[in-house]
N, C-alpha and C. Protein backbone atom coordinates (compact mmCIF):
# COMPACT_ATOMS: atom_id res chain seq x y z
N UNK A 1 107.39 54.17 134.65
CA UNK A 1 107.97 53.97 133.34
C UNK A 1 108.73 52.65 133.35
N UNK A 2 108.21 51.74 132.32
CA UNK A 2 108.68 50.68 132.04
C UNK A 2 110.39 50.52 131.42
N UNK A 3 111.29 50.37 132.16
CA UNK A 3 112.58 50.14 131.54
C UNK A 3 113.16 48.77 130.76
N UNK A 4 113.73 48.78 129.38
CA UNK A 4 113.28 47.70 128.15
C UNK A 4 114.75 47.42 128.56
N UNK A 5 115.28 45.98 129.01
CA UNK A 5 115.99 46.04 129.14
C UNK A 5 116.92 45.33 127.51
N UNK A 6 118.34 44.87 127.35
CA UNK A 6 118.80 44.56 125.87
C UNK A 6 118.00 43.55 125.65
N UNK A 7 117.47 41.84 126.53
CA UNK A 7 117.38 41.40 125.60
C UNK A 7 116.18 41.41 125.02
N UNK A 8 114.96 42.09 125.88
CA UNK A 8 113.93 42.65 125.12
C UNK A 8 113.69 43.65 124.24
N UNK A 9 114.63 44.04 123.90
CA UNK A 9 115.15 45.47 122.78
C UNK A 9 115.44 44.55 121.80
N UNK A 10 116.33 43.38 121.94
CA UNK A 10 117.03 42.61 120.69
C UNK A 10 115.77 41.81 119.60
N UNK A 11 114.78 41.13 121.28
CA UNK A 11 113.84 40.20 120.46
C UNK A 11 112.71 40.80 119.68
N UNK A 12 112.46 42.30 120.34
CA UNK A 12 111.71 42.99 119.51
C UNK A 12 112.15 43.33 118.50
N UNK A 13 113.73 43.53 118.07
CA UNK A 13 114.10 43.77 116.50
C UNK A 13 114.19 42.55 115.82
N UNK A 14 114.35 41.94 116.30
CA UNK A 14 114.27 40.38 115.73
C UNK A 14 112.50 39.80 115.36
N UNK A 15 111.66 40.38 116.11
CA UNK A 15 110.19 40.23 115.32
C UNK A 15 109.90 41.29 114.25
N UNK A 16 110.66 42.59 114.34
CA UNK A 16 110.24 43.37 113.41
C UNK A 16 111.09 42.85 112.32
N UNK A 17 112.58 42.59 112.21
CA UNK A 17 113.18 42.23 111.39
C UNK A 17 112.52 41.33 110.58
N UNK A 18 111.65 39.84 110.91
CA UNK A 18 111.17 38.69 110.65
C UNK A 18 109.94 39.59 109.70
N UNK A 19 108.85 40.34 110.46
CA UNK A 19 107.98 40.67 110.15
C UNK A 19 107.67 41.68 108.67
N UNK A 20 109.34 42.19 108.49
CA UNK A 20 109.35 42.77 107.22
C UNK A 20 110.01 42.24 106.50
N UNK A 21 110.81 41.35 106.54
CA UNK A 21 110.88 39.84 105.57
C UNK A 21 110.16 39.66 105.37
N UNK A 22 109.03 38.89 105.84
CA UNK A 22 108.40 38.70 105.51
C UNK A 22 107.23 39.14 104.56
N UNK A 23 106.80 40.80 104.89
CA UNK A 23 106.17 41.54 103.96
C UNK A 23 107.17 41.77 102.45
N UNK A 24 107.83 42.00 102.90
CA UNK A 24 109.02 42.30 101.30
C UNK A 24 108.82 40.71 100.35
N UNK A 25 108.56 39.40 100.94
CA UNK A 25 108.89 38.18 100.40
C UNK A 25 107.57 38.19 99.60
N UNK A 26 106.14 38.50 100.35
CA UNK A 26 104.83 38.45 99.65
C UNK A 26 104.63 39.44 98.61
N UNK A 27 105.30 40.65 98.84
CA UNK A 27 104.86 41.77 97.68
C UNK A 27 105.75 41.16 96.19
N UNK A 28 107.28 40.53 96.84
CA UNK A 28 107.67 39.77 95.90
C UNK A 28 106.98 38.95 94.71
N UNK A 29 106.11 38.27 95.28
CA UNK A 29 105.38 37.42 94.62
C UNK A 29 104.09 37.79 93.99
N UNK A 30 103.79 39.27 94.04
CA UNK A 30 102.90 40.01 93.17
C UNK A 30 103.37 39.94 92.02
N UNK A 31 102.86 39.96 90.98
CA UNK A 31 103.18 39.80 89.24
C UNK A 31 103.48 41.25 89.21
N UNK A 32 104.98 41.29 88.31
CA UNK A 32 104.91 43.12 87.97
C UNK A 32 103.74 43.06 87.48
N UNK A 33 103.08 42.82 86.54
CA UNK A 33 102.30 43.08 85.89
C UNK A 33 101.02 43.69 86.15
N UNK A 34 100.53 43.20 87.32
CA UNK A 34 99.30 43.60 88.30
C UNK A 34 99.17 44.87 88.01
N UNK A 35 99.96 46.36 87.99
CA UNK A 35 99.76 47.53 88.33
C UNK A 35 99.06 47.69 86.16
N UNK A 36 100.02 47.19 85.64
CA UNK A 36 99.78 47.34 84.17
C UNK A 36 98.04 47.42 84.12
N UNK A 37 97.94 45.72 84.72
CA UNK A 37 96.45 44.91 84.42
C UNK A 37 95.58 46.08 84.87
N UNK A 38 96.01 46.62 86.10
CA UNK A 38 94.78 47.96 86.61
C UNK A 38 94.86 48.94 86.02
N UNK A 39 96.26 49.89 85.22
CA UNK A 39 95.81 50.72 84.58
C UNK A 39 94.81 50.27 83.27
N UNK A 40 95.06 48.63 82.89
CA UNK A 40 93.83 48.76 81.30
C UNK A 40 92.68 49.11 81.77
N UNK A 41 92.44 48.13 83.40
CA UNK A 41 91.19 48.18 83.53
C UNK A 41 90.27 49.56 83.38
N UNK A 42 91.55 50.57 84.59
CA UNK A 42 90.81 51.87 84.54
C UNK A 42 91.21 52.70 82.94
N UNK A 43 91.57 52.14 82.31
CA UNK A 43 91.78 52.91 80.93
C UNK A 43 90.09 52.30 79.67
N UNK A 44 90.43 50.90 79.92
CA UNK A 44 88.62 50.68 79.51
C UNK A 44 87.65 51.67 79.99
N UNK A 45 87.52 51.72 81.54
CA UNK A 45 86.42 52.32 82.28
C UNK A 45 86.63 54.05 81.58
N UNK A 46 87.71 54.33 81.96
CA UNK A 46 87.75 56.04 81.05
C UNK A 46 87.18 55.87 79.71
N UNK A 47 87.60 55.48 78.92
CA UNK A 47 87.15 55.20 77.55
C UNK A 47 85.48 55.24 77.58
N UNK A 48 85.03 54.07 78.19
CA UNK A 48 83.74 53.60 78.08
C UNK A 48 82.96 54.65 78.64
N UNK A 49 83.24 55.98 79.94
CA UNK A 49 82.53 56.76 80.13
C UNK A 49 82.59 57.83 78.92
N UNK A 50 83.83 58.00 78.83
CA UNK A 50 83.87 59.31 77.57
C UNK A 50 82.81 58.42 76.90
N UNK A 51 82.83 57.78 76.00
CA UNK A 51 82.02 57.38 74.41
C UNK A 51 80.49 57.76 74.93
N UNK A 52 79.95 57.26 76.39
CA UNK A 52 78.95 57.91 76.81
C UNK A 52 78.42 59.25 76.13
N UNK A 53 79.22 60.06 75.60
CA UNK A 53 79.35 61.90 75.78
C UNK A 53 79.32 61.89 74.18
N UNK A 54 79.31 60.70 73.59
CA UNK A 54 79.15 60.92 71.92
C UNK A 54 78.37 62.46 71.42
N UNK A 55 78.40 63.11 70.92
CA UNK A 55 77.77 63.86 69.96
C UNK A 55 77.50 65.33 71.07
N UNK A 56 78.11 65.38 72.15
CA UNK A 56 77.99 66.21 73.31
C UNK A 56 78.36 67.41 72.56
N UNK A 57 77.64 68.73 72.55
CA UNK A 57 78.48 69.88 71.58
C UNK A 57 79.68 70.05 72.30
N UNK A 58 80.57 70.99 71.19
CA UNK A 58 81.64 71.22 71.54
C UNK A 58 81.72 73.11 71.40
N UNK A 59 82.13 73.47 72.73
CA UNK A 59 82.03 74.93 73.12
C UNK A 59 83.43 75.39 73.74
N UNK A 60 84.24 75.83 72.98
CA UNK A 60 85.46 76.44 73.34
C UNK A 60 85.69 77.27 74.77
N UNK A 61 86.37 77.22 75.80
CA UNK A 61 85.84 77.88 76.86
C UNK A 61 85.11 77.33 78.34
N UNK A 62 84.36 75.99 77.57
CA UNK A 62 83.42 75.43 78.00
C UNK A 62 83.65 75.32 79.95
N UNK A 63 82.40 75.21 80.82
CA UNK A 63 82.97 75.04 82.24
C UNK A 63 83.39 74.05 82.38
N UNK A 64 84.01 73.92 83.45
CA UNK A 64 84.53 72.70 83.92
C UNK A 64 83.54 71.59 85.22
N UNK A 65 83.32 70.40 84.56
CA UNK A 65 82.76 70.20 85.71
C UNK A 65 81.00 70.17 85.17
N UNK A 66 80.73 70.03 84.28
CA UNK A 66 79.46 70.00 83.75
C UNK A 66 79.36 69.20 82.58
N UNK A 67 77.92 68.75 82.04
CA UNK A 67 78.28 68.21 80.58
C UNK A 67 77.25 68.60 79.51
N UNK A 68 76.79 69.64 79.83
CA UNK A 68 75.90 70.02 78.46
C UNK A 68 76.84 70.47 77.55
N UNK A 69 77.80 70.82 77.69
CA UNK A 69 78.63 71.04 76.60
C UNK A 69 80.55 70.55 77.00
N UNK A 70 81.70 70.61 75.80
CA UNK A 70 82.94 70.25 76.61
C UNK A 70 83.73 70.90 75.08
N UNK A 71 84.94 71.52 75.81
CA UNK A 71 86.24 71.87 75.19
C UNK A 71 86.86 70.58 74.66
N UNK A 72 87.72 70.35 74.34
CA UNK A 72 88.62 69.50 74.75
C UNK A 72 89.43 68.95 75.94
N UNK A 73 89.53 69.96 76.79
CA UNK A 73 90.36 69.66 77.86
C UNK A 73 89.38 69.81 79.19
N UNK A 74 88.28 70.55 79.00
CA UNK A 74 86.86 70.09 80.07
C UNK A 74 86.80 68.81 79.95
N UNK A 75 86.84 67.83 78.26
CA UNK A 75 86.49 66.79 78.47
C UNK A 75 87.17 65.74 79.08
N UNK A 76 88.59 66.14 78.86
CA UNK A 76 89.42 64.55 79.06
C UNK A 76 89.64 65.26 80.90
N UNK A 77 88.95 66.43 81.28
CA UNK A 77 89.46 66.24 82.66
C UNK A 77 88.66 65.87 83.73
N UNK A 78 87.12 66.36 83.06
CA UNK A 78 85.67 65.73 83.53
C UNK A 78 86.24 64.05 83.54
N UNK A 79 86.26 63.51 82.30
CA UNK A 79 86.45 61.88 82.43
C UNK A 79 87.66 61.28 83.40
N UNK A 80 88.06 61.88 83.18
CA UNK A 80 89.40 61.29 83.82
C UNK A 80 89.12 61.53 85.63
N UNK A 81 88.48 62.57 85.76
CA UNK A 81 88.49 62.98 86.95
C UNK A 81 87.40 62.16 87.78
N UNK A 82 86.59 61.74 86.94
CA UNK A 82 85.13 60.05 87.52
C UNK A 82 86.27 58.93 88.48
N UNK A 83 87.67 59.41 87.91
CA UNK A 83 88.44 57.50 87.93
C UNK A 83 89.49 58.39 88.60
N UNK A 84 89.09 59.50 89.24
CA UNK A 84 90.19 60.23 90.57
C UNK A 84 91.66 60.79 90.30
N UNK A 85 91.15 60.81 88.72
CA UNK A 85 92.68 61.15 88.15
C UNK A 85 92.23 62.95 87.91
N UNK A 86 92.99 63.97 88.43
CA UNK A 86 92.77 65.16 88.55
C UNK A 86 93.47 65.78 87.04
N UNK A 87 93.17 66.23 86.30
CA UNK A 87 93.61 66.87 85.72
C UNK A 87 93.65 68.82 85.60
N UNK A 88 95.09 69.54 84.84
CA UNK A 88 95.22 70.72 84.85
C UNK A 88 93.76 71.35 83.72
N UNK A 89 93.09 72.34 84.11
CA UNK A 89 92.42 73.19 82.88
C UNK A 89 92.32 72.50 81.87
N UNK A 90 93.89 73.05 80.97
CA UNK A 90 94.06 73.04 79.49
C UNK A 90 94.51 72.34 79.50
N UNK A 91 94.73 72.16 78.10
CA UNK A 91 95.16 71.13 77.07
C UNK A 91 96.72 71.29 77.00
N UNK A 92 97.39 72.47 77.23
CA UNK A 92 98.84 72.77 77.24
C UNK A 92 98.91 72.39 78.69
N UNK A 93 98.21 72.69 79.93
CA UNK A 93 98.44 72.38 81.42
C UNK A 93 98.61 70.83 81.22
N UNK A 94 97.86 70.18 80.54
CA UNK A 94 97.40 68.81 80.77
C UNK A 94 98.94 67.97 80.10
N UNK A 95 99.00 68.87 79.31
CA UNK A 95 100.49 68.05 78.43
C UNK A 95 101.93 67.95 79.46
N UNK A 96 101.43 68.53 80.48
CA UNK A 96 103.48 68.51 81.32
C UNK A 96 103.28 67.48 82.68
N UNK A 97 101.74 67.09 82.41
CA UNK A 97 101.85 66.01 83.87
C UNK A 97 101.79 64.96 83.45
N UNK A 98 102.03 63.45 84.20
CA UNK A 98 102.37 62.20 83.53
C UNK A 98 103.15 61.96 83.14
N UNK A 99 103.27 60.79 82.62
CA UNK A 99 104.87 60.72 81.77
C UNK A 99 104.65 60.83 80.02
N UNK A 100 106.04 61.11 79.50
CA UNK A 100 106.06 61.30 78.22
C UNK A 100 105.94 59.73 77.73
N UNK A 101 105.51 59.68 76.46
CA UNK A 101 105.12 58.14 75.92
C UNK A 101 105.37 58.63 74.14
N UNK A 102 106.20 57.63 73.28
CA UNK A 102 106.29 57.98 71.87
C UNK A 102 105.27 57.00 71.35
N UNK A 103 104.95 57.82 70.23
CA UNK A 103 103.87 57.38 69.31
C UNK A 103 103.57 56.30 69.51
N UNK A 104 104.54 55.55 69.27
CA UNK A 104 104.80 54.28 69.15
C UNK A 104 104.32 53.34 69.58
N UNK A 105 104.46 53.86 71.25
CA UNK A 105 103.99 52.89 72.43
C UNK A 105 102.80 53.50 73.08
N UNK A 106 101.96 53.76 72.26
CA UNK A 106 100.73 54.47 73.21
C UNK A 106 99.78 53.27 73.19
N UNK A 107 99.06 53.43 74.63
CA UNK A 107 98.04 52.70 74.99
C UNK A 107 96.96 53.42 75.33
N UNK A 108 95.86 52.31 74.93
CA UNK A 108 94.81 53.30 75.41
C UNK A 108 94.40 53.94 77.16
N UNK A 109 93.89 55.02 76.90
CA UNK A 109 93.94 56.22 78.48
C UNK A 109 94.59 56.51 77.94
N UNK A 110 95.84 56.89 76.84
CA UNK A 110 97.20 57.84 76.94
C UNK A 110 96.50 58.69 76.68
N UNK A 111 96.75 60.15 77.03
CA UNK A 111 96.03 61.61 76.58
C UNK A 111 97.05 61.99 75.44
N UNK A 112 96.62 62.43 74.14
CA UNK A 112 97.41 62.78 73.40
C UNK A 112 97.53 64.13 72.79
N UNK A 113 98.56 64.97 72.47
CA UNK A 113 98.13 66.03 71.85
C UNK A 113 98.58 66.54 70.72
N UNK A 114 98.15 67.99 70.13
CA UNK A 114 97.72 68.47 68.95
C UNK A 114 98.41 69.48 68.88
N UNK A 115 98.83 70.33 67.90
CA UNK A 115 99.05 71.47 67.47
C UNK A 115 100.21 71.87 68.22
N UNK A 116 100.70 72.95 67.23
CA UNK A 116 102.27 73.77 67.69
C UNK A 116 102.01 75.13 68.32
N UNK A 117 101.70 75.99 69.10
CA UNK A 117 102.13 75.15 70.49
C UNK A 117 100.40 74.59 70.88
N UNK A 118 100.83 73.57 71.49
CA UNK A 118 99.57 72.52 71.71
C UNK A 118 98.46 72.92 72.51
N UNK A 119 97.26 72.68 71.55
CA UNK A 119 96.02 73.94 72.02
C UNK A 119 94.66 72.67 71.53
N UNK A 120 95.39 71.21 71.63
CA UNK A 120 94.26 70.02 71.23
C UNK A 120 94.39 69.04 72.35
N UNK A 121 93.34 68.61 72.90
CA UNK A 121 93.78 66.92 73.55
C UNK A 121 92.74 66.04 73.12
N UNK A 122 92.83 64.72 73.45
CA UNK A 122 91.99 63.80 73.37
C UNK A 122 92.65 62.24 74.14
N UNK A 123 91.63 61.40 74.42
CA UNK A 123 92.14 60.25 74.86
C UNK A 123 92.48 59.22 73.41
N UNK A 124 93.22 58.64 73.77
CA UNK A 124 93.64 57.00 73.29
C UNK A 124 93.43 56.48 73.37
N UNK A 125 92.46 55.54 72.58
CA UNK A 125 91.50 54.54 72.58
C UNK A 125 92.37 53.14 71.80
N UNK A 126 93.01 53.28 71.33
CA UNK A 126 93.44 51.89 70.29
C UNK A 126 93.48 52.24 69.29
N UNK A 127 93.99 51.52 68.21
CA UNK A 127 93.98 50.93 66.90
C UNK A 127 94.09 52.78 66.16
N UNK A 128 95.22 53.67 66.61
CA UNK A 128 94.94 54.59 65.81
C UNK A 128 94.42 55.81 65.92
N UNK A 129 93.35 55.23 66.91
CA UNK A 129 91.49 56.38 66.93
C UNK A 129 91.95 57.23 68.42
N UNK A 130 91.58 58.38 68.32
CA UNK A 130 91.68 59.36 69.78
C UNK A 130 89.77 59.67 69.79
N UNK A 131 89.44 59.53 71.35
CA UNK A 131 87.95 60.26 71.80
C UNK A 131 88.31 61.61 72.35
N UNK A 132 87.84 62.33 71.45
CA UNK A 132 87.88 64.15 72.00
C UNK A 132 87.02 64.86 71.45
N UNK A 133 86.69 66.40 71.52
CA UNK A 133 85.82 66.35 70.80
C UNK A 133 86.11 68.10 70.32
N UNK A 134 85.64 68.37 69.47
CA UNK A 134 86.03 69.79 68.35
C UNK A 134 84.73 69.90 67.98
N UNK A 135 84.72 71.14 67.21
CA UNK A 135 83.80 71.97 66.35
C UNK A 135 82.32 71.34 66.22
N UNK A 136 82.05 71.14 64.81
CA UNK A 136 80.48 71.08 64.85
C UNK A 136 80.11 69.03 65.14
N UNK A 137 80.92 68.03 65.48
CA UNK A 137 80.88 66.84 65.43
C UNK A 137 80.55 66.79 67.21
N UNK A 138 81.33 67.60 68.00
CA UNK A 138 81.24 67.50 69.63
C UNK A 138 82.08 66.05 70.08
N UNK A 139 81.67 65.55 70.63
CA UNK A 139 82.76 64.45 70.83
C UNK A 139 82.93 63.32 70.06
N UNK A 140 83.40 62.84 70.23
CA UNK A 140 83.55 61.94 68.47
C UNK A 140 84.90 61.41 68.84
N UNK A 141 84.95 60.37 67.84
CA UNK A 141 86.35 59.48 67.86
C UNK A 141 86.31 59.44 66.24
N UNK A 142 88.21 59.87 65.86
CA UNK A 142 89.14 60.41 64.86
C UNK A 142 89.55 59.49 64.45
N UNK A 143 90.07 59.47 63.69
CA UNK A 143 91.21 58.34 63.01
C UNK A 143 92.62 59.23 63.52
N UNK A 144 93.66 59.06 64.06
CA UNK A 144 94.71 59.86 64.18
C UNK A 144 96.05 59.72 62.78
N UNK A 145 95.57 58.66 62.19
CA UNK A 145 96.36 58.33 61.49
C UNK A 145 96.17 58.86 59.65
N UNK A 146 94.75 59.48 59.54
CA UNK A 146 94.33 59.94 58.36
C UNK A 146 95.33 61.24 58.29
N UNK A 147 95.38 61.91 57.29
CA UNK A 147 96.54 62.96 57.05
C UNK A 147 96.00 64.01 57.71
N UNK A 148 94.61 64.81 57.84
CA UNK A 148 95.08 66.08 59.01
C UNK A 148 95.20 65.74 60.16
N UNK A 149 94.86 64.89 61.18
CA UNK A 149 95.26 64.21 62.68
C UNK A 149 96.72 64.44 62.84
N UNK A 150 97.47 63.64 61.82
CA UNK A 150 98.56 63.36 61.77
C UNK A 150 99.24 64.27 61.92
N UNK A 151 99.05 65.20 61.11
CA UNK A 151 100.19 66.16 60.87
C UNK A 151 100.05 67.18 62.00
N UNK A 152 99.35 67.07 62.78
CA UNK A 152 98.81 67.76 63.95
C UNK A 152 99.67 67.41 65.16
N UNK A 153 99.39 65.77 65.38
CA UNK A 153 99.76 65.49 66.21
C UNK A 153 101.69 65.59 66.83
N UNK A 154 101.24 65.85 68.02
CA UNK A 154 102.49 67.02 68.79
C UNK A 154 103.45 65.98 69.72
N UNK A 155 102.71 64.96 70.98
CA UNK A 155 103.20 64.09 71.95
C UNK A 155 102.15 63.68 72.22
N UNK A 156 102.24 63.00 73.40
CA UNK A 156 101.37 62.19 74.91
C UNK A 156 101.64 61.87 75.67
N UNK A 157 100.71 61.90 76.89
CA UNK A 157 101.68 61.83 78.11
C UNK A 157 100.67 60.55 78.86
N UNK A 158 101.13 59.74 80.00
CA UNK A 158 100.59 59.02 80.44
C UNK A 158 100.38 58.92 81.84
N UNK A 159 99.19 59.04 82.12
CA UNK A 159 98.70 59.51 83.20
C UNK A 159 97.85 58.50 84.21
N UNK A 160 97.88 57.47 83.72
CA UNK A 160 97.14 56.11 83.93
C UNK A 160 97.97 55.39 85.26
């Protein structure tokens, strides 16, 4: 057994010391922004697979994990789940993970939801419009802002 004596104890904290300066100085110089730039990216890529699923029926119940048919909350968890983001079941499971986000500031990927107590989801696409999909249309993109959306709409959470 090799015995370390101080001043080889000192110079080894003195390279580790240097060596995580150094890492702390480079992550420094990452743009906050970087993490933002990757959630659009993977918020495009979600988007662009859902719209794939246009006109997909819509079957209450539906499995998980398949796509001849999708719930609402099969759908946004099938999509979301391509881009390793796991989502709960439902649409009420799906509403308590992520963070909370107001109307206001939603971006697209935000998952948004519906009804008192909340029994709707869909993604956030921009300008207004949610991709989800209901009754006899199947997946489809809404206006959220026309008067029944609206009066529906409950929160969102962000999961991106």
């Amino acid at each position: 057994m090799k015995i370390l004596n101080k001043q080889h104890i000192g110079k080894t904290l003195i390279a580790t010391t240097v060596s995580l300066s150094m890492l702390f100085s480079v992550s420094a110089m990452i743009p906050s922004n970087t993490a933002y730039a990757y959630s659009t990216s993977k918020a495009n890529s979600i988007i662009a697979t859902g719209k794939k699923y246009m006109g997909v029926p819509y079957k209450f119940g539906a499995t998980s994990g398949q796509t001849r048919n999708f719930d609402c909350s099969t759908f946004t968890q099938f999509v979301f789940a391509k881009y390793g983001i796991h989502l709960p079941r439902t649409s009420q499971q799906q509403s308590k993970v992520g963070t909370y986000v107001p109307k206001s500031q939603l971006k697209p990927g935000d998952l948004v939801f519906f009804y008192s107590p909340i029994h709707h989801v869909g993604i956030y696409i921009g300008n207004g419009k949610v991709l989800h999909t209901y009754g006899k249309p199947g997946v489809t993109i809404s206006n959220m802002n026309n008067a029944f959306w609206k009066s529906k709409y409950k929160t969102a959470r962000r999961v991106l």
